[in-house]
C-alpha atoms as a PDB file:
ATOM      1  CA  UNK A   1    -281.197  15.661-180.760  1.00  0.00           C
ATOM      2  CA  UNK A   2    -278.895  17.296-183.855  1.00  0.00           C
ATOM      3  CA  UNK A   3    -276.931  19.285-180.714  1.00  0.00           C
ATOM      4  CA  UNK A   4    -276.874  16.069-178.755  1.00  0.00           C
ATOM      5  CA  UNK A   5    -275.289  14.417-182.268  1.00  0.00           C
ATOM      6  CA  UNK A   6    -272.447  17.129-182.517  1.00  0.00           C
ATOM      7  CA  UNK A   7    -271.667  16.757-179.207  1.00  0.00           C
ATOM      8  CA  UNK A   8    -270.690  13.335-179.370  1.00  0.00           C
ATOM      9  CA  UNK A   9    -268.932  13.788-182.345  1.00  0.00           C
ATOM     10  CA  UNK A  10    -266.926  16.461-180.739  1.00  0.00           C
ATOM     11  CA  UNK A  11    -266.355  14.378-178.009  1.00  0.00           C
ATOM     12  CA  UNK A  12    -265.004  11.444-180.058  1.00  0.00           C
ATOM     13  CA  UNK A  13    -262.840  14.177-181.919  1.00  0.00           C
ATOM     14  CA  UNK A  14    -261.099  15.431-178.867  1.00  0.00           C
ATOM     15  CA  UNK A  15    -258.663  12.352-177.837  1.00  0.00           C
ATOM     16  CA  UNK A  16    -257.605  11.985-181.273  1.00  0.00           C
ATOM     17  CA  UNK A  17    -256.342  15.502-181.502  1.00  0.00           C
ATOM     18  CA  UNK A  18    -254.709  14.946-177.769  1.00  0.00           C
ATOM     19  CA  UNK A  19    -253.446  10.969-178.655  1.00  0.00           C
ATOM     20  CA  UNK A  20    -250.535  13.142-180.762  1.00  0.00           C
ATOM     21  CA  UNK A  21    -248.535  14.744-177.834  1.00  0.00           C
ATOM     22  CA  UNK A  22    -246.653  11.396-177.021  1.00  0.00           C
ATOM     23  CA  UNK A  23    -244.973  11.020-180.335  1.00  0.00           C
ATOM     24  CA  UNK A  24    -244.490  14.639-180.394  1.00  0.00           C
ATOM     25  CA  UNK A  25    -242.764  14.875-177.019  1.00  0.00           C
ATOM     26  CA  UNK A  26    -240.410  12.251-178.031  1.00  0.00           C
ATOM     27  CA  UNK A  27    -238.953  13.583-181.025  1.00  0.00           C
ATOM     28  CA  UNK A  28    -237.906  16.940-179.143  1.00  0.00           C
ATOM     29  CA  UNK A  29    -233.888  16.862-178.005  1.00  0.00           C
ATOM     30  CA  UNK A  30    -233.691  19.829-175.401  1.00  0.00           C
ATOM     31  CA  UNK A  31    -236.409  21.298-173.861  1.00  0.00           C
ATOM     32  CA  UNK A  32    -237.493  20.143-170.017  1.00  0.00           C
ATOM     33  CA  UNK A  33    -241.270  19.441-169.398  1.00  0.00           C
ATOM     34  CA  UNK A  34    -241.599  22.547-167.837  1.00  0.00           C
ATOM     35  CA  UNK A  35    -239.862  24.812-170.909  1.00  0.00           C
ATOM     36  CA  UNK A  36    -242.515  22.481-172.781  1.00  0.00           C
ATOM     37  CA  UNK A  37    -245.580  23.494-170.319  1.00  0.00           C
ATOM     38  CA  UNK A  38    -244.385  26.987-170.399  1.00  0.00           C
ATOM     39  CA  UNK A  39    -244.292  26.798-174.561  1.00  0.00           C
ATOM     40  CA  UNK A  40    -247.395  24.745-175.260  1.00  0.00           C
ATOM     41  CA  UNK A  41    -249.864  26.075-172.797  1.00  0.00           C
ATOM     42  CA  UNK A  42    -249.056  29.750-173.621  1.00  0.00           C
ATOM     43  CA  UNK A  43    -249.419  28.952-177.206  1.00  0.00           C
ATOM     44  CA  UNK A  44    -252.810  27.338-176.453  1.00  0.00           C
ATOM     45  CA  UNK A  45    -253.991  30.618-174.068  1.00  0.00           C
ATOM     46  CA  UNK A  46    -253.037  32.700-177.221  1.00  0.00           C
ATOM     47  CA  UNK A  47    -254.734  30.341-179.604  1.00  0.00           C
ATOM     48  CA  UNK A  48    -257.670  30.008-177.553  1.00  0.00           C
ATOM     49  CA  UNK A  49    -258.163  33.961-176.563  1.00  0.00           C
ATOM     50  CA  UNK A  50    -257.861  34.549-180.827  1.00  0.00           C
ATOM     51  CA  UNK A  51    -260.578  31.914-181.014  1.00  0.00           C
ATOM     52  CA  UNK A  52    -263.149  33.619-178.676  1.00  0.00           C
ATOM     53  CA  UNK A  53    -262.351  36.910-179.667  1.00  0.00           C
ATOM     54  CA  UNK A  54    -262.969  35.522-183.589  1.00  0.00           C
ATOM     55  CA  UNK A  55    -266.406  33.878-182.438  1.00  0.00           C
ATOM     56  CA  UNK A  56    -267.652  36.402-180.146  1.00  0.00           C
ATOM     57  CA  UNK A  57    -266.038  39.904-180.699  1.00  0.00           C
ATOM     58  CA  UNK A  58    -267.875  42.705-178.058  1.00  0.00           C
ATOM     59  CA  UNK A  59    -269.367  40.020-176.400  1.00  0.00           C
ATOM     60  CA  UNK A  60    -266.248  38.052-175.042  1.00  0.00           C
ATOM     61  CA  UNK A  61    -266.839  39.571-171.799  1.00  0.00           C
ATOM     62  CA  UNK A  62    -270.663  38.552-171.265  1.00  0.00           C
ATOM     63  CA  UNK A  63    -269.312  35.084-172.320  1.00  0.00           C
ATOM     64  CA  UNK A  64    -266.491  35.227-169.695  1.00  0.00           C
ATOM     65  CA  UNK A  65    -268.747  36.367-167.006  1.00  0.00           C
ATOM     66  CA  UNK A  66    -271.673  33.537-167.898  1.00  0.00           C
ATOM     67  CA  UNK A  67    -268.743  30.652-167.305  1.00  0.00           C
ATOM     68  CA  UNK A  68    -267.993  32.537-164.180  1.00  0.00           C
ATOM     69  CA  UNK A  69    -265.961  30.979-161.397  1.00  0.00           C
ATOM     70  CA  UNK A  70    -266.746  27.757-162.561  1.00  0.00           C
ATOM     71  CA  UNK A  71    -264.829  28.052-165.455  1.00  0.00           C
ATOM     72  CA  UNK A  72    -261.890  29.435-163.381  1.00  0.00           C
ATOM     73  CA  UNK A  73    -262.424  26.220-161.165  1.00  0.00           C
ATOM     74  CA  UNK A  74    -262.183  23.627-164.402  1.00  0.00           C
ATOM     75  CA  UNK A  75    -258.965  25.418-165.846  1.00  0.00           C
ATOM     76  CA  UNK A  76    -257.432  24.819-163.184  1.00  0.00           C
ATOM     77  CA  UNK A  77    -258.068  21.549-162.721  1.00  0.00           C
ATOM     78  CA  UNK A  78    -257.304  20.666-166.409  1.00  0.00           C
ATOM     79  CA  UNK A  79    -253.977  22.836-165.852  1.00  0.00           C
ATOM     80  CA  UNK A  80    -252.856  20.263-162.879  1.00  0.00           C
ATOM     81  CA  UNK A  81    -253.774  17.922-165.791  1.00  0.00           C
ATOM     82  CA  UNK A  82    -251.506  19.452-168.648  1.00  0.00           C
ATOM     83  CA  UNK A  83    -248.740  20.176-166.305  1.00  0.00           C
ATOM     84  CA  UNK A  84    -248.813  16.183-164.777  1.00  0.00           C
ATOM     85  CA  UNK A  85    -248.894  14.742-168.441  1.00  0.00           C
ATOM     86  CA  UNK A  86    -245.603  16.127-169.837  1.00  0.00           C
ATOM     87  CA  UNK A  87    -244.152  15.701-166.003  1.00  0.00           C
ATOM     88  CA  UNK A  88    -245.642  11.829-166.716  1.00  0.00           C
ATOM     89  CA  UNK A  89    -244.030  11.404-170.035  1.00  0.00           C
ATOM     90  CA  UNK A  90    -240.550  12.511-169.023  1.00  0.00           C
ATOM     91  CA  UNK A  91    -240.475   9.654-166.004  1.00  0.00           C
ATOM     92  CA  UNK A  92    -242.596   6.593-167.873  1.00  0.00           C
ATOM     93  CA  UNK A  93    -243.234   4.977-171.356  1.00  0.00           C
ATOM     94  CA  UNK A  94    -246.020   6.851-172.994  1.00  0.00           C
ATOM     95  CA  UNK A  95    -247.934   3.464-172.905  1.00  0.00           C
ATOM     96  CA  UNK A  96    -247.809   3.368-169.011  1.00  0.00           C
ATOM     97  CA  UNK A  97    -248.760   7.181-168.581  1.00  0.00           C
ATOM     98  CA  UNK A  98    -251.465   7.037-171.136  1.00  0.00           C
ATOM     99  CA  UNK A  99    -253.381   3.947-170.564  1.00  0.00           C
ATOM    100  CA  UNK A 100    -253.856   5.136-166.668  1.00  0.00           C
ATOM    101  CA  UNK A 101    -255.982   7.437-168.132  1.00  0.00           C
ATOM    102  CA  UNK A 102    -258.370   4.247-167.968  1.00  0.00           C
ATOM    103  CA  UNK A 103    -259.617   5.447-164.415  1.00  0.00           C
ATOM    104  CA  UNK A 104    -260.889   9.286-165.771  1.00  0.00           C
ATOM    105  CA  UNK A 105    -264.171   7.545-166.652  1.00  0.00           C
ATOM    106  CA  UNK A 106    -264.379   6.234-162.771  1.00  0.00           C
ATOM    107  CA  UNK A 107    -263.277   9.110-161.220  1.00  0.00           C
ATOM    108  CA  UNK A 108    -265.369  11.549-163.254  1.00  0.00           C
ATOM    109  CA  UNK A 109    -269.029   8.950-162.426  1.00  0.00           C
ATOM    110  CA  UNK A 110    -268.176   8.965-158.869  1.00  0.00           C
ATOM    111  CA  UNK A 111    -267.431  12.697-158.486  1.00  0.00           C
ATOM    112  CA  UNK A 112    -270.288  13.201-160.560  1.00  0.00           C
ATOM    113  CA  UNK A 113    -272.048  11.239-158.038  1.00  0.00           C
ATOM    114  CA  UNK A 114    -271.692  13.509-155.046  1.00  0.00           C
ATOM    115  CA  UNK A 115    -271.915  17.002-156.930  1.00  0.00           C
ATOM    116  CA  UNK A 116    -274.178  16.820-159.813  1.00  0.00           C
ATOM    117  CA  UNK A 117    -276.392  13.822-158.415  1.00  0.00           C
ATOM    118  CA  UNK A 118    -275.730  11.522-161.413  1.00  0.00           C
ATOM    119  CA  UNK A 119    -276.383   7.504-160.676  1.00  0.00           C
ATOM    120  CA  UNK A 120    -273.367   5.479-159.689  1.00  0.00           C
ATOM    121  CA  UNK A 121    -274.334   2.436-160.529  1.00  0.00           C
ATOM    122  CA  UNK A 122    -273.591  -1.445-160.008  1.00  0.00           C
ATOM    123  CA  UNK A 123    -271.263  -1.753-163.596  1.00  0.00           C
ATOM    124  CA  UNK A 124    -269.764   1.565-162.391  1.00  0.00           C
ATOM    125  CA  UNK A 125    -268.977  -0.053-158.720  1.00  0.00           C
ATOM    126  CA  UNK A 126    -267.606  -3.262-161.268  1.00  0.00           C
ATOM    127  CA  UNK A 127    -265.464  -1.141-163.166  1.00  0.00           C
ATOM    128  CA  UNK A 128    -263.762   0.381-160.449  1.00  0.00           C
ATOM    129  CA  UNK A 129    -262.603  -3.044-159.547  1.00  0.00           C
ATOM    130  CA  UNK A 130    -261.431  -3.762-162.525  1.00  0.00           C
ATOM    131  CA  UNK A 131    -259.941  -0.285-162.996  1.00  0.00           C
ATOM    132  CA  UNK A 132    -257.820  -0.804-159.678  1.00  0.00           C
ATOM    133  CA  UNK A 133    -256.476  -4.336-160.891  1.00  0.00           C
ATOM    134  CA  UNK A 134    -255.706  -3.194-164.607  1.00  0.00           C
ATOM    135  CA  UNK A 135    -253.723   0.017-162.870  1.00  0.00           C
ATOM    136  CA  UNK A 136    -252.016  -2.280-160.420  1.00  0.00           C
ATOM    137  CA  UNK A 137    -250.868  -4.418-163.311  1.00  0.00           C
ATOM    138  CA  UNK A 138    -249.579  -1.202-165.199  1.00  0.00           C
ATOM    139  CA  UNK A 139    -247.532   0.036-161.944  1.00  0.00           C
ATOM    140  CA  UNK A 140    -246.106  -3.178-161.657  1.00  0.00           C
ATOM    141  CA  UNK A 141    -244.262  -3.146-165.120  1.00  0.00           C
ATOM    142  CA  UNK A 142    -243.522   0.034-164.754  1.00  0.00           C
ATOM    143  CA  UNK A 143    -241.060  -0.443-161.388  1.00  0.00           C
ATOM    144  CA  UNK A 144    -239.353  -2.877-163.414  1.00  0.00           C
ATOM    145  CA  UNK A 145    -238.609  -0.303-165.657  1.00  0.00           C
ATOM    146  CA  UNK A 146    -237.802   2.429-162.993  1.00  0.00           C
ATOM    147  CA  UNK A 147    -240.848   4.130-164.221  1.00  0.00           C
ATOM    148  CA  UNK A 148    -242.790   4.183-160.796  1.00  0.00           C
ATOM    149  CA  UNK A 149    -242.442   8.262-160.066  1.00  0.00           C
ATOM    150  CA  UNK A 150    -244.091   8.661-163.917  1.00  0.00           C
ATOM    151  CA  UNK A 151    -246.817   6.248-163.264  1.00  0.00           C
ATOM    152  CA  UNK A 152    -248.100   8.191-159.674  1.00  0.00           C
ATOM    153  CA  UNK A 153    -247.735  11.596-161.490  1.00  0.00           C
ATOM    154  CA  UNK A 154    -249.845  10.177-164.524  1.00  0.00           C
ATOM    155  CA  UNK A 155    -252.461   8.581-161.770  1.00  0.00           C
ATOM    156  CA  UNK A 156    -252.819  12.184-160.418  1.00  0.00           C
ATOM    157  CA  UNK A 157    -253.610  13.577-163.763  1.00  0.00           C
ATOM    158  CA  UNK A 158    -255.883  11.615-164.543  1.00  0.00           C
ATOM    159  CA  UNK A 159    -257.821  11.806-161.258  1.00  0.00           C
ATOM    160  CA  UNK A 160    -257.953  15.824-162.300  1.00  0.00           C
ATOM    161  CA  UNK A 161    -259.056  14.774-165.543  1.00  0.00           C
ATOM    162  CA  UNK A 162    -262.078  13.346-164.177  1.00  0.00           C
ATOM    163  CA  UNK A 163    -262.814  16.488-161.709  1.00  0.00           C
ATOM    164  CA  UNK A 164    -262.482  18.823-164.844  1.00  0.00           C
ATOM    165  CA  UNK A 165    -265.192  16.774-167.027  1.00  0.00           C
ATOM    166  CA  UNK A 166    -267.489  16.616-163.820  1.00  0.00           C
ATOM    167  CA  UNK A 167    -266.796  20.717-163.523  1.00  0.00           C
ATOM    168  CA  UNK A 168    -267.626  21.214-166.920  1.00  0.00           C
ATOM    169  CA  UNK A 169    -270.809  19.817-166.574  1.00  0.00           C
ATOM    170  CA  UNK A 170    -271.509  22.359-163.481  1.00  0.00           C
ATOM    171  CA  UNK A 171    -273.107  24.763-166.337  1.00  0.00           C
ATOM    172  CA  UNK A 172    -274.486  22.186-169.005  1.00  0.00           C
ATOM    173  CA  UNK A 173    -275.536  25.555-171.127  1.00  0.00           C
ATOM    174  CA  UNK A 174    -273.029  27.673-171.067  1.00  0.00           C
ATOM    175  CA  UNK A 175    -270.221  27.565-173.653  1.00  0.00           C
ATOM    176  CA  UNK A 176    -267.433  26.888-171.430  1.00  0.00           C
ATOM    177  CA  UNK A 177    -264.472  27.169-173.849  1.00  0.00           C
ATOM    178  CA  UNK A 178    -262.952  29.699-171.254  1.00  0.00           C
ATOM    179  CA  UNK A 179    -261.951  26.911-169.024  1.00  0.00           C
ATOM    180  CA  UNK A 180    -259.504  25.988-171.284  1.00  0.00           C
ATOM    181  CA  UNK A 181    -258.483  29.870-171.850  1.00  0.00           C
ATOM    182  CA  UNK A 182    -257.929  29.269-167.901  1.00  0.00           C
ATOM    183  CA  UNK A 183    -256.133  26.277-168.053  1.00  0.00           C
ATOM    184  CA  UNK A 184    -253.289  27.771-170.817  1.00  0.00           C
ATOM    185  CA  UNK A 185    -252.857  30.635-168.552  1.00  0.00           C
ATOM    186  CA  UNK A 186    -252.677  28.481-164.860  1.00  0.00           C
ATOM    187  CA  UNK A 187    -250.370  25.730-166.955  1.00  0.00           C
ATOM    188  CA  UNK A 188    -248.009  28.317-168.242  1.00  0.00           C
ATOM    189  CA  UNK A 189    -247.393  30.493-165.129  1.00  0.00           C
ATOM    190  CA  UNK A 190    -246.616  27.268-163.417  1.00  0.00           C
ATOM    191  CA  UNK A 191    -244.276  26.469-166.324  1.00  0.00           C
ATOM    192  CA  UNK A 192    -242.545  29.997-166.785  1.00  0.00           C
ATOM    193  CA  UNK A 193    -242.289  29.817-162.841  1.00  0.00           C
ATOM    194  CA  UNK A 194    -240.614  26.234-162.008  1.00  0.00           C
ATOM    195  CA  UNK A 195    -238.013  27.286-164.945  1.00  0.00           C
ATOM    196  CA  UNK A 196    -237.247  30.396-163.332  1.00  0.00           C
ATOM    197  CA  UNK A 197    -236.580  28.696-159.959  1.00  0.00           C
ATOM    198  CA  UNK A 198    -234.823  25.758-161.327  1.00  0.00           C
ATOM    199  CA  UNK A 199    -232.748  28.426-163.314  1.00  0.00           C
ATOM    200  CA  UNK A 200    -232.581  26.312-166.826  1.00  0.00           C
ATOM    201  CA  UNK A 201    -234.363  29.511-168.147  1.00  0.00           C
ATOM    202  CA  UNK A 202    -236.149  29.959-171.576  1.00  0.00           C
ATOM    203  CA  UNK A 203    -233.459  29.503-174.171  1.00  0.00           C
ATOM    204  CA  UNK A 204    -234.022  26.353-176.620  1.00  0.00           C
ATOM    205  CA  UNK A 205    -233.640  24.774-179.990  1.00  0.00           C
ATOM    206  CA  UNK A 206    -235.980  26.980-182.464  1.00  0.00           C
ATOM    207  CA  UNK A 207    -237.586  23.309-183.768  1.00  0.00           C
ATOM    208  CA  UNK A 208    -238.532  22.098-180.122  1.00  0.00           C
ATOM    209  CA  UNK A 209    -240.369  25.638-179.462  1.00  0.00           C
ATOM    210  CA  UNK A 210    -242.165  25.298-182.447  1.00  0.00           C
ATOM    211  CA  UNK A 211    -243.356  21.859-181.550  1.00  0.00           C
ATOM    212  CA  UNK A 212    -244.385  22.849-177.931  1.00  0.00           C
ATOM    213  CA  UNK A 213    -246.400  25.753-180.073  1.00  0.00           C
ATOM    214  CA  UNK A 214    -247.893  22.963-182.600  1.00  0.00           C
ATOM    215  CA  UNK A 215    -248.933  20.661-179.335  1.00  0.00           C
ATOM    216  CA  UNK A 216    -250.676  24.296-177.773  1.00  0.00           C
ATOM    217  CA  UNK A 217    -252.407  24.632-181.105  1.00  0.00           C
ATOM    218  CA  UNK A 218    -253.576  21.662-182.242  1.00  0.00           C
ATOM    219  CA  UNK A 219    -253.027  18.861-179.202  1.00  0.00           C
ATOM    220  CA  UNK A 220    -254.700  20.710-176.645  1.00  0.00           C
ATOM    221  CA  UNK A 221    -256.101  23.765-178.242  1.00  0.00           C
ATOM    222  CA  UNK A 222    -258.464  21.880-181.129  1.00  0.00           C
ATOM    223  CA  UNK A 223    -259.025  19.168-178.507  1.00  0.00           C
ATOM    224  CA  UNK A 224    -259.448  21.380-175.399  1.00  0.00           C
ATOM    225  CA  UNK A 225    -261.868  22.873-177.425  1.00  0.00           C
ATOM    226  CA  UNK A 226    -263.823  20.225-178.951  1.00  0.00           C
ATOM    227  CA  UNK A 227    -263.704  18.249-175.400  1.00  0.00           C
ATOM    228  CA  UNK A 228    -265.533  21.573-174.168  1.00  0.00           C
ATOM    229  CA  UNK A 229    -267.834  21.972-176.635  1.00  0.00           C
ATOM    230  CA  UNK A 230    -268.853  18.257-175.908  1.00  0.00           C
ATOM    231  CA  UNK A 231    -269.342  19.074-172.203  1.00  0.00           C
ATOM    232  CA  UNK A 232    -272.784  21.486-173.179  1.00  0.00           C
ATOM    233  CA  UNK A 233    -274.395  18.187-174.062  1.00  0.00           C
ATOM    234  CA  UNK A 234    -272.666  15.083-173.177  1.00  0.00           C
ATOM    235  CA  UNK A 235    -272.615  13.685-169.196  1.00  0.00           C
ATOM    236  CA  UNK A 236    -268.721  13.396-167.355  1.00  0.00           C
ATOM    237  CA  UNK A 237    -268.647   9.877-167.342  1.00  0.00           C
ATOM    238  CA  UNK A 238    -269.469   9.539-170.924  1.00  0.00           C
ATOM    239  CA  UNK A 239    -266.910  12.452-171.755  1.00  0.00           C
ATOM    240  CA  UNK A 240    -264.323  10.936-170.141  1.00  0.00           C
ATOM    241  CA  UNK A 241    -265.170   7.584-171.714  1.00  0.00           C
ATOM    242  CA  UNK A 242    -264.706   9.213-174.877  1.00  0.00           C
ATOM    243  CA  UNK A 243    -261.237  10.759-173.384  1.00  0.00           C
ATOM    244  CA  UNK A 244    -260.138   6.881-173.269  1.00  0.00           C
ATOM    245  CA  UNK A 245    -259.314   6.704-177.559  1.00  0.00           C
ATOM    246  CA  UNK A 246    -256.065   8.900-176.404  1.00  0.00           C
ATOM    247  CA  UNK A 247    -254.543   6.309-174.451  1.00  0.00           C
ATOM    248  CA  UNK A 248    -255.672   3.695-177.235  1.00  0.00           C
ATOM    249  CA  UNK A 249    -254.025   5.514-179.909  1.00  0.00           C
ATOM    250  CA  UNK A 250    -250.557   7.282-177.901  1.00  0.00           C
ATOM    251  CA  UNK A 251    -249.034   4.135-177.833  1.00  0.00           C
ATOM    252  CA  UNK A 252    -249.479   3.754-181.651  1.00  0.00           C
ATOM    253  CA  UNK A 253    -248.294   6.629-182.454  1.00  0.00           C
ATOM    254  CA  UNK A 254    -244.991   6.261-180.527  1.00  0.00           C
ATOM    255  CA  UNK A 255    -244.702   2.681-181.327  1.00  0.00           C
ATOM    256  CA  UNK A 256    -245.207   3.692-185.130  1.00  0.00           C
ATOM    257  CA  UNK A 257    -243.445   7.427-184.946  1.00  0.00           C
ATOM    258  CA  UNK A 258    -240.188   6.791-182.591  1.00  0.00           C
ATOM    259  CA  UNK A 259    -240.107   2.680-181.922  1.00  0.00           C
ATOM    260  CA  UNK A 260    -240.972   3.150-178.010  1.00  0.00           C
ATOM    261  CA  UNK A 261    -242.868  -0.563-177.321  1.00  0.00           C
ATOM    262  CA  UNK A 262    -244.890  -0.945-174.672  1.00  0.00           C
ATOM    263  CA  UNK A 263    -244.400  -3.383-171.778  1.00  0.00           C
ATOM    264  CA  UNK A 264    -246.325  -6.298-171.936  1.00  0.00           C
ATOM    265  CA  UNK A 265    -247.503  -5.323-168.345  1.00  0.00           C
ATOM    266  CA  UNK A 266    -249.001  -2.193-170.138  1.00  0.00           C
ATOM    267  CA  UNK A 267    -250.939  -4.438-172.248  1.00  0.00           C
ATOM    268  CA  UNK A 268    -252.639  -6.994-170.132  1.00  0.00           C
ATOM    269  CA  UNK A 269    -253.583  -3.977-167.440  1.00  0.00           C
ATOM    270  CA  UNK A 270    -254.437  -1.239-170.169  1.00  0.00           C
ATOM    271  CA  UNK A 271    -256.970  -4.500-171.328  1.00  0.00           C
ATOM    272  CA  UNK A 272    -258.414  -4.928-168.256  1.00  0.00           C
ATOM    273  CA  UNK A 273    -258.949  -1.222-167.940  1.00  0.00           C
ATOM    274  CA  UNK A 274    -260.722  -0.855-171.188  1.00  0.00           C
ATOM    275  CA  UNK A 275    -263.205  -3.792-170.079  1.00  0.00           C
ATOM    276  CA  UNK A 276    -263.924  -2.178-167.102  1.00  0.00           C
ATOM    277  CA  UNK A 277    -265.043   0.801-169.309  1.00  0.00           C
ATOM    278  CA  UNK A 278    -266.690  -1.025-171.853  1.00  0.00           C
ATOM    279  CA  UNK A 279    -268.829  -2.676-168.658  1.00  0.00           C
ATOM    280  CA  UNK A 280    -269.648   1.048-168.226  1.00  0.00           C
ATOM    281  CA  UNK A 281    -270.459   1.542-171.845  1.00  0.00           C
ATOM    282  CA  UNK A 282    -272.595  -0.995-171.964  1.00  0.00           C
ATOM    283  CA  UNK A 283    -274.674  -0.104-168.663  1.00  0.00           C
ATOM    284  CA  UNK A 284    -277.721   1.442-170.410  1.00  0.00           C
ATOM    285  CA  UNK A 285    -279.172   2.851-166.585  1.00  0.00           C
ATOM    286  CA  UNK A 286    -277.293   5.934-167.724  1.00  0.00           C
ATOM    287  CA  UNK A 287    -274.407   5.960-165.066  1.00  0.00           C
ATOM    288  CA  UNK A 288    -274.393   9.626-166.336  1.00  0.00           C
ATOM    289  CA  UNK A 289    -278.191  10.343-165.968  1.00  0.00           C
ATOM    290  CA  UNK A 290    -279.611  13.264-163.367  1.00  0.00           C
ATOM    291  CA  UNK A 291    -281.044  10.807-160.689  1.00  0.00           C
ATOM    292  CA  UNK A 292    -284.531  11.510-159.618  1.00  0.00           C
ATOM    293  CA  UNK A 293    -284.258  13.481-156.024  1.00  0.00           C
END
């Protein structure tokens, strides 16, 4: 029960470490989103590798091998992830990017559906609705404001979202921290790749690096951490449920940190989103119980 405890509270911890990276993104002047997926997700494979090394010394490797492929699997879906958000957040508001994260929750209980035999039930079916009218309504006031590209990139990440929380849950007793070692690695050889091509290269202001490295640190790397921690103990569609106080608080923090308001298109569907999670909530069946086979 005390493990159970801690990994809710981890869970609950997560999104308000990742709710920062809006705000942050904003207030950098030069760097591209991939010089900032290069920057931040090779800071967080650094920060990540010192943090297994620190907590399990000679027996990193046994831990490696015990997440196995699956791990591998779940980085790399969380990478797609990573890379989509900043690509997200350089073509729509933070608001519109963020509060499409509202569908994770779906995604993750009907995934988790198929592979890990968790219930799908009737408020599950509900919220989907929902879901799909709250996202239509946050599309729509997005074209208005040439924001449509943004809004399908930030759709996509959040699908991937979902299929890393239901991946993580592949191997409910195994520390699976590696998966985000994974993901830095995946994120920021996509990065260091897409720059190389596009030839803008590696050369920027010394303050925007040293965000990107604060959002690999703390954003991702304390939250990637604490979301993983979670996933020993806590089912995907609760996880992801969880996942849904980041796009509550992004728009706050931009609203409050660089004066970006949200459409009022963003706030009508991002409410309809958050009832059809709430219905979820509320479903006490356990839409992320092991049904009986």
């Amino acid at each position: 029960m005390a493990l159970r405890h801690h990994g809710h509270l981890c869970a609950f911890a997560a999104p308000i470490f990742w709710s920062i990276s809006g705000v942050v993104i904003r207030s950098t002047e030069e760097v591209n989103e991939w010089q900032i997926n290069f920057y931040r997700s090779g800071a967080l494979a650094v920060f990540v590798l010192i943090v297994l090394l620190v907590r399990y010394r000679r027996g990193l490797w046994r831990t490696m091998r015990a997440a196995g492929l699956t791990a591998v699997v779940a980085g790399a879906f969380i990478s797609v992830a990573y890379v989509g958000n900043i690509v997200a957040l350089m073509h729509t508001t933070v608001a519109n990017a963020m509060l499409l994260m509202a569908v994770a929750p779906l995604v993750a209980a009907v995934t988790a559906r198929v592979f890990l035999g968790e219930r799908l039930t009737r408020a599950v079916l509900a919220g989907i609705a929902l879901a799909a009218l709250g996202i239509a309504i946050i599309v729509g006031g997005g074209v208005t404001r040439g924001g449509l590209y943004g809004d399908v990139i930030a759709l996509t990440t959040v699908m991937f979202l979902g299929f890393y929380a239901v991946a993580l849950r592949r191997k409910p007793g195994v520390d699976m921290v590696p998966a985000v070692l994974y993901s830095g690695l995946f994120a920021a050889a996509v990065g260091g790749l897409v720059t190389l091509a596009t030839g803008t290269g590696f050369a920027a202001p010394a303050r925007d690096i040293a965000m990107c490295v604060f959002l690999g640190v703390v954003q991702i790397g304390i939250g990637g951490i604490l979301f993983a921690i979670a996933a020993r103990t806590v089912p995907a569609a609760q996880l992801t449920l969880y996942a849904l106080l980041e796009p509550v608080l992004q728009p706050l923090w931009t609203w409050l940190g660089v004066g970006e308001v949200p459409a009022g298109a963003t706030f009508i569907g991002g409410a309809i989103i958050l009832l059809a999670v709430l219905l979820q909530a509320g479903d006490r069946a356990g839409a992320g119980e092991r049904a009986k086979r």
